[in-house]
Every structure is written in C-alpha cells, then in structure tokens.
PDB file of N, CA and C in Angstrom:
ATOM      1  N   UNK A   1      48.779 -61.123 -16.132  1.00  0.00           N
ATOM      2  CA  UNK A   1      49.825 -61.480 -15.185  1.00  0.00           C
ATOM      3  C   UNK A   1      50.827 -60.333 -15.122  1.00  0.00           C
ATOM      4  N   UNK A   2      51.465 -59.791 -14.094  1.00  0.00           N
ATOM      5  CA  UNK A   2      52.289 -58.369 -13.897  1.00  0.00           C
ATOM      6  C   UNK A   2      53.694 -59.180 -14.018  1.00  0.00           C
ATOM      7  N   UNK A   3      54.315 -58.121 -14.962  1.00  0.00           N
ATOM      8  CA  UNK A   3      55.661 -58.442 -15.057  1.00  0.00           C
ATOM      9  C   UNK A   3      56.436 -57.468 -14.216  1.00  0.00           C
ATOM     10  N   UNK A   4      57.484 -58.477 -13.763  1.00  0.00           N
ATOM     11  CA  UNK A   4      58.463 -56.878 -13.078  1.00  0.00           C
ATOM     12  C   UNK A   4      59.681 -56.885 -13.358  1.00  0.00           C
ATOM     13  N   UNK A   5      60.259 -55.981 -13.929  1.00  0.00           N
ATOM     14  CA  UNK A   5      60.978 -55.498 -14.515  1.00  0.00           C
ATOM     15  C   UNK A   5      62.411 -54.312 -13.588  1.00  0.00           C
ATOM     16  N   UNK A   6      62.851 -55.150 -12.782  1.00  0.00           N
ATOM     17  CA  UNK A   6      63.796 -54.580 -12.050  1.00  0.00           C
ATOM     18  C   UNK A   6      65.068 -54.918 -12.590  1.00  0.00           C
ATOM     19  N   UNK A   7      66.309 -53.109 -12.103  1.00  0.00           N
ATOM     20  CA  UNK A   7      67.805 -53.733 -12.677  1.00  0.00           C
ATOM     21  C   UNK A   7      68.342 -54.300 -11.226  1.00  0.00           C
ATOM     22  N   UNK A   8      67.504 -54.241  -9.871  1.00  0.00           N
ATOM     23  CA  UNK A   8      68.339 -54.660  -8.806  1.00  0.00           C
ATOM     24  C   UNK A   8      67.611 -56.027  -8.832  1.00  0.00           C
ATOM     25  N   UNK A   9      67.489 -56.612  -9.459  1.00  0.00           N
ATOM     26  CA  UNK A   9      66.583 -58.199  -9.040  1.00  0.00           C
ATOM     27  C   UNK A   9      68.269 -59.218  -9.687  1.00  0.00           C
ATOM     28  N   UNK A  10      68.925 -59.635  -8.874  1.00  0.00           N
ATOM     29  CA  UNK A  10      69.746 -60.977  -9.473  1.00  0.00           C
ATOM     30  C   UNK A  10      68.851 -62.263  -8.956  1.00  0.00           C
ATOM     31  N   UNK A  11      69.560 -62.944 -10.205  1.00  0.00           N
ATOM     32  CA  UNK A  11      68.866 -64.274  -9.723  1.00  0.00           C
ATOM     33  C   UNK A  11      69.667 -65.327  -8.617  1.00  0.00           C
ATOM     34  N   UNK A  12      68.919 -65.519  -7.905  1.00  0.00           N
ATOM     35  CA  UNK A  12      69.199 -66.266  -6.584  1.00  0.00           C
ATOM     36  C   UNK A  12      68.634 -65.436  -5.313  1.00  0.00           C
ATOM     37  N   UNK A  13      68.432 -64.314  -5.335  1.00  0.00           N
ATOM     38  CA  UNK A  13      67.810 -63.030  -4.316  1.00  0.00           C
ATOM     39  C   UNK A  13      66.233 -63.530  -4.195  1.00  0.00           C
ATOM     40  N   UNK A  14      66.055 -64.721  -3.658  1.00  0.00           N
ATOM     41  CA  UNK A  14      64.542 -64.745  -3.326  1.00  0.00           C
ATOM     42  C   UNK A  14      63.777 -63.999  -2.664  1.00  0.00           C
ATOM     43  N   UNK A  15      64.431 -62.985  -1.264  1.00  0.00           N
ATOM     44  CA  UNK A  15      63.671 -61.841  -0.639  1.00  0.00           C
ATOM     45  C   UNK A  15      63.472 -61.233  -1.747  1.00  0.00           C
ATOM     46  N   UNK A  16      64.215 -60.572  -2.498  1.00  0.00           N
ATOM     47  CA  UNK A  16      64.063 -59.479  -3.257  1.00  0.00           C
ATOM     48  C   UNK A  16      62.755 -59.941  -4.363  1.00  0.00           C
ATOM     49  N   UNK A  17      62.579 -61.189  -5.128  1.00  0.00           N
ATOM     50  CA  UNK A  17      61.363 -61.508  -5.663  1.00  0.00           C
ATOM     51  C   UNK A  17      59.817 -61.379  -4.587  1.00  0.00           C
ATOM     52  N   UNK A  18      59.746 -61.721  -3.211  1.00  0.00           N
ATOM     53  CA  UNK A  18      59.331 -62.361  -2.805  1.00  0.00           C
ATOM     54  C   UNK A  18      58.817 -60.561  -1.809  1.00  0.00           C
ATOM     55  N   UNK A  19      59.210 -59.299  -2.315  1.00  0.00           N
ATOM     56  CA  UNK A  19      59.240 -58.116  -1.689  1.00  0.00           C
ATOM     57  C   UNK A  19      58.046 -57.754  -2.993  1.00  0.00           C
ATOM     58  N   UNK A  20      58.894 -57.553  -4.347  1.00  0.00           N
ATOM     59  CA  UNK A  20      58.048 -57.454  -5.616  1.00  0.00           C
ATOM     60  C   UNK A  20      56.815 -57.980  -5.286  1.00  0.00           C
ATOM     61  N   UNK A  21      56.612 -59.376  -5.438  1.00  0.00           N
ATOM     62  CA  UNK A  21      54.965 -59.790  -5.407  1.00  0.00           C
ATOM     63  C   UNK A  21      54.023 -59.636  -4.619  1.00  0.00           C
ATOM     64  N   UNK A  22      55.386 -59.319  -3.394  1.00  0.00           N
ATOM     65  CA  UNK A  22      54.430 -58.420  -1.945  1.00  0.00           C
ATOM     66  C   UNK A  22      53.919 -57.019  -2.043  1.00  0.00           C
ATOM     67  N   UNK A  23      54.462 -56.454  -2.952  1.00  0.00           N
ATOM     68  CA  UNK A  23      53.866 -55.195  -3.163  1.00  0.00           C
ATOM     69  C   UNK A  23      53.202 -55.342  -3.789  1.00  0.00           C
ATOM     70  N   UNK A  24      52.731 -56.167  -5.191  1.00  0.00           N
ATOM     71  CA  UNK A  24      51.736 -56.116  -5.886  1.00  0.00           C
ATOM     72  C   UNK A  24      50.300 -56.487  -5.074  1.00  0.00           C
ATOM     73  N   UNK A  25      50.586 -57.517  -4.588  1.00  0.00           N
ATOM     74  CA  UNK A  25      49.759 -58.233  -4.049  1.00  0.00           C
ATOM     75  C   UNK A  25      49.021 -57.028  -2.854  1.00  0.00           C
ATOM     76  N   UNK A  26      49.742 -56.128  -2.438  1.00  0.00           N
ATOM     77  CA  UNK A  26      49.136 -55.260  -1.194  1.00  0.00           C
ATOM     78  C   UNK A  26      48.923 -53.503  -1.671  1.00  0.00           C
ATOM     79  N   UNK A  27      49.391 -53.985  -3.154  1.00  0.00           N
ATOM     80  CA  UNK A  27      48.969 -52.419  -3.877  1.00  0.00           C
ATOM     81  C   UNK A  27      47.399 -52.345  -3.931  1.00  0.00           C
ATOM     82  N   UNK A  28      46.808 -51.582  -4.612  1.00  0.00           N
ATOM     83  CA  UNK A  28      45.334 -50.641  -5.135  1.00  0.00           C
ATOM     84  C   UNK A  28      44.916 -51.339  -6.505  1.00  0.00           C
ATOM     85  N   UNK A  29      46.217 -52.205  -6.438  1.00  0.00           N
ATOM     86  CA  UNK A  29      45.952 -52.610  -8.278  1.00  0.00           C
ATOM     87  C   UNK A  29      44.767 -54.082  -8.081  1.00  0.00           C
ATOM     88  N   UNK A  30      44.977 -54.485  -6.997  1.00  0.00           N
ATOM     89  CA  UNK A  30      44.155 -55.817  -6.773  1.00  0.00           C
ATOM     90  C   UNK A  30      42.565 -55.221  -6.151  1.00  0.00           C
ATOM     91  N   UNK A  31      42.408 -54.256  -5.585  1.00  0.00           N
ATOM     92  CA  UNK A  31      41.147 -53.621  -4.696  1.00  0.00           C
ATOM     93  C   UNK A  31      40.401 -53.348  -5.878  1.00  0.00           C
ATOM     94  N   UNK A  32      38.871 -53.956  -5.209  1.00  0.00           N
ATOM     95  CA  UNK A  32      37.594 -53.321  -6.291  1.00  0.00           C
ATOM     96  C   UNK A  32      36.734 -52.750  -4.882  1.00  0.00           C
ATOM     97  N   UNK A  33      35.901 -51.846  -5.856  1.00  0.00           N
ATOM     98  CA  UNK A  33      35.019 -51.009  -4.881  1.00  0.00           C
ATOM     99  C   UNK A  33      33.881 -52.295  -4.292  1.00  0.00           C
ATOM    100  N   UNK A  34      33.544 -52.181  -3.109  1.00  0.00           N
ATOM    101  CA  UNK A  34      32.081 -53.086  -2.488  1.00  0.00           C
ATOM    102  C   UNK A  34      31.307 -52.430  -2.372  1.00  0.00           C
ATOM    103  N   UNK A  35      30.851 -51.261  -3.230  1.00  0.00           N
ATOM    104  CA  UNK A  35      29.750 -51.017  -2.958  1.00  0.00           C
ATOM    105  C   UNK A  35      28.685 -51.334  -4.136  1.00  0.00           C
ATOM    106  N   UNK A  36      27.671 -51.864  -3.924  1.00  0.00           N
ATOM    107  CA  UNK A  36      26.706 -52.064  -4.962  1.00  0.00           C
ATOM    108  C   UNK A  36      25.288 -51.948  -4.952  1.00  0.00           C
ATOM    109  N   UNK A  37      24.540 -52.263  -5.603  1.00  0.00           N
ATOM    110  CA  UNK A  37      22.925 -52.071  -5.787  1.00  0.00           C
ATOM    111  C   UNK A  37      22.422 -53.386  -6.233  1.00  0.00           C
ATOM    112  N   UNK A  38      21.734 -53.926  -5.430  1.00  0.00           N
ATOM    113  CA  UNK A  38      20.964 -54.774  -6.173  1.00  0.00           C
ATOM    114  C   UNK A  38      19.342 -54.692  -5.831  1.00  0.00           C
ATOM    115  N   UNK A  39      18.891 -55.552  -6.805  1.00  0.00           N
ATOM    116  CA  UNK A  39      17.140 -55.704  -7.185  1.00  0.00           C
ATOM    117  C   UNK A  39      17.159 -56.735  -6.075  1.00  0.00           C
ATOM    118  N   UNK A  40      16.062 -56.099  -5.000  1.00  0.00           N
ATOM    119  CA  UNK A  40      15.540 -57.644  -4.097  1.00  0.00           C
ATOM    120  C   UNK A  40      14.846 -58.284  -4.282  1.00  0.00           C
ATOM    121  N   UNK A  41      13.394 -57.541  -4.264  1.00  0.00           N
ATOM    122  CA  UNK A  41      12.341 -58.123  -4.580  1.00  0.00           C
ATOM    123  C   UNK A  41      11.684 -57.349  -5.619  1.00  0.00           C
ATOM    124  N   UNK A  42      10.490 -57.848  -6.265  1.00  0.00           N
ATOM    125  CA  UNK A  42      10.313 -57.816  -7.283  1.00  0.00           C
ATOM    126  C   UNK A  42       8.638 -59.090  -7.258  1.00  0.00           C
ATOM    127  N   UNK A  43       7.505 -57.530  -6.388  1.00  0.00           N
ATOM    128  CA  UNK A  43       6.468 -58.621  -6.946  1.00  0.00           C
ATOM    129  C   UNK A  43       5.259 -57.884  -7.631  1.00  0.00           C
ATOM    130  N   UNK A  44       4.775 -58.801  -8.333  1.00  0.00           N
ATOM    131  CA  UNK A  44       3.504 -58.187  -9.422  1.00  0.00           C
ATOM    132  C   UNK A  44       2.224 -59.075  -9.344  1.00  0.00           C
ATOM    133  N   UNK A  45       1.081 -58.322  -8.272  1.00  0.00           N
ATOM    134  CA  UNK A  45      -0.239 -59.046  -7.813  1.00  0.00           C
ATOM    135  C   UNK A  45      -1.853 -58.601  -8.899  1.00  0.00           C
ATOM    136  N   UNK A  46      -2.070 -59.507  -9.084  1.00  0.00           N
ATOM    137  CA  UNK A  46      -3.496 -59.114  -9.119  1.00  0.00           C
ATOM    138  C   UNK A  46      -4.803 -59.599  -8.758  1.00  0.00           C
ATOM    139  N   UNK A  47      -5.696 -58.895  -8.522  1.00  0.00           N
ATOM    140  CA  UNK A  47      -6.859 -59.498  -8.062  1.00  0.00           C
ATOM    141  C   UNK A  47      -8.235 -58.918  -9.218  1.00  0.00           C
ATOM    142  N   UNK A  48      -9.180 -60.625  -8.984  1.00  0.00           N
ATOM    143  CA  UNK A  48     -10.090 -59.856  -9.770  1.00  0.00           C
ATOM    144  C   UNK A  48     -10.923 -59.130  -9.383  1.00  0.00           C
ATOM    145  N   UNK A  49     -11.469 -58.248  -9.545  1.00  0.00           N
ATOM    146  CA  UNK A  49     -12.994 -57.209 -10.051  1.00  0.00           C
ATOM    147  C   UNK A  49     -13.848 -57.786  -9.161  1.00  0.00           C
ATOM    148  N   UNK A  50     -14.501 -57.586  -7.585  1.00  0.00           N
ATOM    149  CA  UNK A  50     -15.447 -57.680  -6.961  1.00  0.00           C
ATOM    150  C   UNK A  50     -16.533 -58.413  -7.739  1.00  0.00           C
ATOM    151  N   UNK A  51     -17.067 -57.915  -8.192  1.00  0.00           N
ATOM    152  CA  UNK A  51     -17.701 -58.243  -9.039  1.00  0.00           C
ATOM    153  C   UNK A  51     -18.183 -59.820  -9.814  1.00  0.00           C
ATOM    154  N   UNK A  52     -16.820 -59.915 -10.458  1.00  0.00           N
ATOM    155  CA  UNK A  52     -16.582 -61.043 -11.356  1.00  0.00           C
ATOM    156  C   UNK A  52     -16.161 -62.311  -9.921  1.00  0.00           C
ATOM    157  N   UNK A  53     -15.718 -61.593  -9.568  1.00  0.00           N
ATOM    158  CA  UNK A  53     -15.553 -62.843  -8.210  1.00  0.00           C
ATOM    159  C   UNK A  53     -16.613 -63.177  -7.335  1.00  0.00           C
ATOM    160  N   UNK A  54     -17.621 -62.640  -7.477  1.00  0.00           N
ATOM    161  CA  UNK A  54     -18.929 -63.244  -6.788  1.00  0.00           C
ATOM    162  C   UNK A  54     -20.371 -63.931  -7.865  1.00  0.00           C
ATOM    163  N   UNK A  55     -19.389 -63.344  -8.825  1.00  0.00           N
ATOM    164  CA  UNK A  55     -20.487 -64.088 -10.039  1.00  0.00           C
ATOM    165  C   UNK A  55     -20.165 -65.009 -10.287  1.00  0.00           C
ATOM    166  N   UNK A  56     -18.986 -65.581  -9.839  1.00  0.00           N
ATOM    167  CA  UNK A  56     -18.098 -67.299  -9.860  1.00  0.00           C
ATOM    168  C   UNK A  56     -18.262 -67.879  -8.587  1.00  0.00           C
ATOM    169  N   UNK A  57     -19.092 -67.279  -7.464  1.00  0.00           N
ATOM    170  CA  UNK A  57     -19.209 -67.871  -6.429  1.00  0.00           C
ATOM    171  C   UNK A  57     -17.824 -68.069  -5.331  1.00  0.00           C
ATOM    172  N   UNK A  58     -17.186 -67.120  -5.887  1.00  0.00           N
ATOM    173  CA  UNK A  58     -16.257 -67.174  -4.827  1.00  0.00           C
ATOM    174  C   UNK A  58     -15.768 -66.041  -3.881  1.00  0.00           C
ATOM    175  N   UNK A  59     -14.800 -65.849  -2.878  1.00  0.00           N
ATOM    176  CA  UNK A  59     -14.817 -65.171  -1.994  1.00  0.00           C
ATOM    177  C   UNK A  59     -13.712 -63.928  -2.403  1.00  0.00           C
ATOM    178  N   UNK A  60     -12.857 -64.499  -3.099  1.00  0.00           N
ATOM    179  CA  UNK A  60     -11.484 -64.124  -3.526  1.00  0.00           C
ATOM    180  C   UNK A  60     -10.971 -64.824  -4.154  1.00  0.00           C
ATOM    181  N   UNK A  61      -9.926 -64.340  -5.066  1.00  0.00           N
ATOM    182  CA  UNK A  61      -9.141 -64.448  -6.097  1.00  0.00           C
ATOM    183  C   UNK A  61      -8.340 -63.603  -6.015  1.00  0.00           C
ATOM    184  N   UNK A  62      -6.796 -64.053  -6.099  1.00  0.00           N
ATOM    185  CA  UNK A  62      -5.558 -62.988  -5.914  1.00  0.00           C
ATOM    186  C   UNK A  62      -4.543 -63.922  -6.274  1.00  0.00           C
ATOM    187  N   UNK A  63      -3.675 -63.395  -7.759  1.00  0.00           N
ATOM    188  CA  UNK A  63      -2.965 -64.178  -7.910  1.00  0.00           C
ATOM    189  C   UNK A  63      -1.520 -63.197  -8.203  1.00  0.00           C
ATOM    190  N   UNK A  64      -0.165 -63.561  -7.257  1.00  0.00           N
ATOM    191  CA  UNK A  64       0.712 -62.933  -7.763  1.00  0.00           C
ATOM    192  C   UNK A  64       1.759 -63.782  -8.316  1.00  0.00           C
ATOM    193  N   UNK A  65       3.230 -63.181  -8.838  1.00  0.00           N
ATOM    194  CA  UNK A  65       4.489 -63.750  -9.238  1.00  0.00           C
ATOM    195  C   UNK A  65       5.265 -62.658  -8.291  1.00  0.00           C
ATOM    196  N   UNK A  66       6.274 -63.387  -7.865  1.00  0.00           N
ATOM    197  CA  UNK A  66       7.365 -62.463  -6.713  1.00  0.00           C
ATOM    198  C   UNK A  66       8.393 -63.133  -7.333  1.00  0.00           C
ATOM    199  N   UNK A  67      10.093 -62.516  -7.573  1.00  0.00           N
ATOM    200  CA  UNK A  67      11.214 -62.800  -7.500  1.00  0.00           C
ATOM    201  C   UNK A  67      11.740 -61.812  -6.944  1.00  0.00           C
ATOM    202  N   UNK A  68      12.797 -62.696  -5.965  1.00  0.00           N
ATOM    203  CA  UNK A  68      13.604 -62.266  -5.303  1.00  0.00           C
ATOM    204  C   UNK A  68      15.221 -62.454  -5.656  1.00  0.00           C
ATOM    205  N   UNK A  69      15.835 -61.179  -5.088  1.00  0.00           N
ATOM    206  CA  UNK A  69      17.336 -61.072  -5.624  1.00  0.00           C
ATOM    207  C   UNK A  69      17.589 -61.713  -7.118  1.00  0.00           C
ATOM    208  N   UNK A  70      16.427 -60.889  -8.035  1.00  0.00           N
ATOM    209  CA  UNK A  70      16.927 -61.241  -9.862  1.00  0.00           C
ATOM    210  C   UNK A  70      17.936 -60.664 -10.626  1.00  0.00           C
ATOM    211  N   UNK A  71      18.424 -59.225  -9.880  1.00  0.00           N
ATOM    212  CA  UNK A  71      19.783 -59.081 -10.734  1.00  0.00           C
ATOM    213  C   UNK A  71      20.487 -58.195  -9.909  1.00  0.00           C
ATOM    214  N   UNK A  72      22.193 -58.335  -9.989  1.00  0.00           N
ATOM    215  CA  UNK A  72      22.499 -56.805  -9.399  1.00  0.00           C
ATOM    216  C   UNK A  72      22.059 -55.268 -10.488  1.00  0.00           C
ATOM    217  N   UNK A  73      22.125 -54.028 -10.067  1.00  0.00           N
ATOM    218  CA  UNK A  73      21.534 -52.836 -11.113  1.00  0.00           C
ATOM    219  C   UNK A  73      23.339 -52.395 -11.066  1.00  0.00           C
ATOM    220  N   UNK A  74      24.231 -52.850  -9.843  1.00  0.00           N
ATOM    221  CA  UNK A  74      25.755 -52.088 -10.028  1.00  0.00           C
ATOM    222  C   UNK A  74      26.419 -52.486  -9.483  1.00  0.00           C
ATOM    223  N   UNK A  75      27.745 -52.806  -9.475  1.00  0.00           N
ATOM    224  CA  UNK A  75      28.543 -53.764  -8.993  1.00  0.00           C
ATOM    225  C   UNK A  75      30.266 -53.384  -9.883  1.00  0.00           C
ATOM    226  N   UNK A  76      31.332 -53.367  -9.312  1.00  0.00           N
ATOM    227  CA  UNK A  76      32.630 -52.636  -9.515  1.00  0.00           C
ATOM    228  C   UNK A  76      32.640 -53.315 -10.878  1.00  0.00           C
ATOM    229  N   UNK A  77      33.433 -52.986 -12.465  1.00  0.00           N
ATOM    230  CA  UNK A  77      33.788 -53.671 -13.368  1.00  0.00           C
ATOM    231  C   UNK A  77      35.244 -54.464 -13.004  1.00  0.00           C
ATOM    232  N   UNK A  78      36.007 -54.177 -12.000  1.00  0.00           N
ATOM    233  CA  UNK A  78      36.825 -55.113 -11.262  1.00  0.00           C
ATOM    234  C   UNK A  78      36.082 -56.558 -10.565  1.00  0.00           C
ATOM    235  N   UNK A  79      35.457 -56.464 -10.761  1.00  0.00           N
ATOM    236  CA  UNK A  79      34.653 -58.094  -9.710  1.00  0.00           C
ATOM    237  C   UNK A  79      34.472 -58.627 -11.604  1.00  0.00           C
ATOM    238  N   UNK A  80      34.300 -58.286 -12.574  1.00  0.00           N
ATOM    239  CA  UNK A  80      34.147 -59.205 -13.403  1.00  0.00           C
ATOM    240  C   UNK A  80      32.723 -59.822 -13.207  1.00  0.00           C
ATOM    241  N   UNK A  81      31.689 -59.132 -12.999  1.00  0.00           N
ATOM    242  CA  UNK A  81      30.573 -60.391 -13.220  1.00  0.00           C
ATOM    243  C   UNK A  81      30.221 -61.184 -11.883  1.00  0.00           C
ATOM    244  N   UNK A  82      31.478 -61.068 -10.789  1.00  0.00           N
ATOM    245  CA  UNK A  82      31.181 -62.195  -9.769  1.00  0.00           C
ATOM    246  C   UNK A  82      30.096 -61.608  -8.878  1.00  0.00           C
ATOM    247  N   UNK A  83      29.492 -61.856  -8.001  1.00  0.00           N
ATOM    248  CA  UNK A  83      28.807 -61.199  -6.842  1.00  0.00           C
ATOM    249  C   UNK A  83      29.406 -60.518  -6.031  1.00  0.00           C
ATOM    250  N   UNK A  84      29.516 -59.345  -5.746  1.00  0.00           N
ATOM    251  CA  UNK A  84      30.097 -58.732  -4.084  1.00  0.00           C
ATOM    252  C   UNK A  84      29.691 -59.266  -2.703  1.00  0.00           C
ATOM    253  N   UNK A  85      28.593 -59.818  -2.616  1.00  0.00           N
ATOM    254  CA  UNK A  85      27.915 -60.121  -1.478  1.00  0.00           C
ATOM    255  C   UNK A  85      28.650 -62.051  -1.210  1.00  0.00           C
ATOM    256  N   UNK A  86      28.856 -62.710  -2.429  1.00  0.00           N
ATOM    257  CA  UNK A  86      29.675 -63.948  -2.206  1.00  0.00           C
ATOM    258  C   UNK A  86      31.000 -63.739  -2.497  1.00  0.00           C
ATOM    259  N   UNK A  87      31.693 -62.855  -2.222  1.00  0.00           N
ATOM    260  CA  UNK A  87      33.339 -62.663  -2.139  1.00  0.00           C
ATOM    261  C   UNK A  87      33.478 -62.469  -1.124  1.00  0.00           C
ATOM    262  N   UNK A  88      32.880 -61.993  -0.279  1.00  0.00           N
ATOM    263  CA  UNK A  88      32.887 -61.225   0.984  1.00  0.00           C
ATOM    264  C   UNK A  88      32.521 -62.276   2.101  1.00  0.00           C
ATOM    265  N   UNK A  89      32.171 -63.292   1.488  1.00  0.00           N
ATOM    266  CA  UNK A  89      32.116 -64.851   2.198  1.00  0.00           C
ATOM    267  C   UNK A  89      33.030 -65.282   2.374  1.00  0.00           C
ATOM    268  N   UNK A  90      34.488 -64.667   1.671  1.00  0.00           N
ATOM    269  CA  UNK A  90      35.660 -65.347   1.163  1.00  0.00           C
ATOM    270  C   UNK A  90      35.291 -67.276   0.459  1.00  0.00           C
ATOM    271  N   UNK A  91      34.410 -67.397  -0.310  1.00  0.00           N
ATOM    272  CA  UNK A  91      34.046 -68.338  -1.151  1.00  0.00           C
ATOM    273  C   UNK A  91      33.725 -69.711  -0.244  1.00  0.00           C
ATOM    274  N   UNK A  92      33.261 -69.294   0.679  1.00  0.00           N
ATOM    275  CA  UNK A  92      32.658 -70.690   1.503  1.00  0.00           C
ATOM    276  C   UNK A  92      31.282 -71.171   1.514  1.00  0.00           C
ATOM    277  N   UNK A  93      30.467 -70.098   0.872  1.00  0.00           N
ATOM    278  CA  UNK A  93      29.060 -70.144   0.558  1.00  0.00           C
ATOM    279  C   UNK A  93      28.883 -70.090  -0.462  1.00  0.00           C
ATOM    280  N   UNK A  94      27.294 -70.472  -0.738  1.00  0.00           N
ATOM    281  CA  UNK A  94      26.754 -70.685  -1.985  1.00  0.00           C
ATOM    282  C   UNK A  94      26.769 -68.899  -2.154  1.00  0.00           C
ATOM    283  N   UNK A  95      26.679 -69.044  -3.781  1.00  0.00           N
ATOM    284  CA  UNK A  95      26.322 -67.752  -4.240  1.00  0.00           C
ATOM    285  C   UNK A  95      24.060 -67.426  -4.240  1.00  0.00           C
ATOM    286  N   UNK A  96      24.386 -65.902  -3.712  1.00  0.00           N
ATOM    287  CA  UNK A  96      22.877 -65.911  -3.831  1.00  0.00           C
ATOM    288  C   UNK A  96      22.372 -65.908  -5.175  1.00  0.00           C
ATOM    289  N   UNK A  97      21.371 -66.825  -4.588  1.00  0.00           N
ATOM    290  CA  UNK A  97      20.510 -67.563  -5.503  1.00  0.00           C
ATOM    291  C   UNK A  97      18.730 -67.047  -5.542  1.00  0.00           C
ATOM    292  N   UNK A  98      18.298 -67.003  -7.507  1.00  0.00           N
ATOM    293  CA  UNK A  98      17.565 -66.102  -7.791  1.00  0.00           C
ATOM    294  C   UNK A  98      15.828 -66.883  -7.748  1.00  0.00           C
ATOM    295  N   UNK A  99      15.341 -66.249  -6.316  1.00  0.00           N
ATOM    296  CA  UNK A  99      14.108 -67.074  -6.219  1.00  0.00           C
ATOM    297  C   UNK A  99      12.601 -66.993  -6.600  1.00  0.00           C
ATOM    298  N   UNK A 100      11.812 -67.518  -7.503  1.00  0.00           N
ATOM    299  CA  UNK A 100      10.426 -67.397  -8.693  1.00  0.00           C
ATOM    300  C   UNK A 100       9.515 -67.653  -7.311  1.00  0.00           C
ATOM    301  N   UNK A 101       8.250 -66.975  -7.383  1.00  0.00           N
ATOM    302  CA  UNK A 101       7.787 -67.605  -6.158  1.00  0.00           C
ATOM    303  C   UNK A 101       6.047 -67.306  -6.925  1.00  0.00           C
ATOM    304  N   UNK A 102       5.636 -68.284  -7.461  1.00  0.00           N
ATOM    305  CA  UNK A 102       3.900 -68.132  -7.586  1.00  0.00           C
ATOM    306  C   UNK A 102       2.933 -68.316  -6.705  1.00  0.00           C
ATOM    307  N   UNK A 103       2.069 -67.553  -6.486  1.00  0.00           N
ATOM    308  CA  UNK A 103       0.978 -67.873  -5.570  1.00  0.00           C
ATOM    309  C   UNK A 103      -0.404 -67.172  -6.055  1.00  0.00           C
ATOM    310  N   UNK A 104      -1.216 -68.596  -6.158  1.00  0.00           N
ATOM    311  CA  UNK A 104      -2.459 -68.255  -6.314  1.00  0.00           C
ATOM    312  C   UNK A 104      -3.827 -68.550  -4.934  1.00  0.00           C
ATOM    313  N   UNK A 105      -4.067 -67.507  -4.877  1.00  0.00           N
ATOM    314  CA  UNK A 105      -5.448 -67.381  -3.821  1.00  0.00           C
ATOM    315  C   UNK A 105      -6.633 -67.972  -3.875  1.00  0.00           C
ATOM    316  N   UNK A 106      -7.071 -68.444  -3.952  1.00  0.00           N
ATOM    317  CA  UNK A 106      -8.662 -68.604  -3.860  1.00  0.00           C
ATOM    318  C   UNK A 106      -9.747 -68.786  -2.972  1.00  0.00           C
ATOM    319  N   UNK A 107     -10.521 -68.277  -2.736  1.00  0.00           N
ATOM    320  CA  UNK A 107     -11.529 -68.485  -1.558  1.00  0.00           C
ATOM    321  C   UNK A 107     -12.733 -68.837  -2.176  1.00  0.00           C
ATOM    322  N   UNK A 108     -13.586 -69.717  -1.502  1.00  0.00           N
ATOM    323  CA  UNK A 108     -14.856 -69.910  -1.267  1.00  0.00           C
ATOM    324  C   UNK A 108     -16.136 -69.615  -0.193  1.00  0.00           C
TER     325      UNK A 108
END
C-alpha cells in the first residue's frame, strides 16, 4: 500500500488527498508490460508400422494426445501469475482454459 508523505497535505484538504492518489493511480508504478509468449498447442501422434497394421487386419491405426494453451513460456513479473490475455478482458471472462484432447483412429 503507498504511503504519502507530504508537508503541504492538512487535514480537511480533500482535493489535495484526492490529487496524491490521482497521481499514483496514473503513474508507471501501476503499468505491467502485455507482452507475452505462450504454448498453444502441443500435439504428439503416432501411428503403427504398415506392417503390424495389416497383420491385425486393419486399415489404420493412429493414435494422438493434443493440449492446447498448457502454459504461458513469459508473461510481466508485475501481473503476478495472472493471465495477460484475461486482464485485458477487464475480468468479464472466463480465464483461458487448458484443453487434453485424445484421439484414437482405427480403421477396418
């Protein structure tokens, strides 16, 4: 919490408080940087061996795991942890949310 420490502040001078918190409030001291990096996607497929897939009688086999938006990589140490992308909502939305997505193939 900022203390202020003025010899022209008497008490009863509410402009004069009310100038103080206006400057804090519209200083550099409250601004964090928006710029950041994040991980979007994030997928890892495999398929089997020609081979082994027709010796099981089947056509295909392909099985991956995908996540999407799993972490930011950089983000201001002024945001504290929060998201840049849900501040910038001014807090009316959900925060993005981190999505697992499995899918397995199979053909006959």
């Amino acid at each position: 919490m900022p203390v202020f420490n003025s010899p022209q502040l008497e008490l009863g001078r509410e402009t004069q408080v009310r100038r103080l918190y206006n400057a804090y409030n519209y200083s550099t001291v409250r601004s964090a940087d928006g710029d950041f990096i994040r991980m979007k996607n994030i997928t890892l497929g495999y398929s089997l061996n020609r081979d082994i897939v027709d010796r099981l009688g089947m056509s295909r086999f392909r099985m991956s795991l995908q996540t999407t938006n799993p972490f930011l990589i950089y983000s201001d140490k002024k945001l504290n942890g929060q998201d840049p992308e849900f501040n910038r909502s001014g807090g009316v939305a959900f925060p993005i949310t981190t999505l697992y997505t499995f899918t397995l193939n199979i053909g006959f």
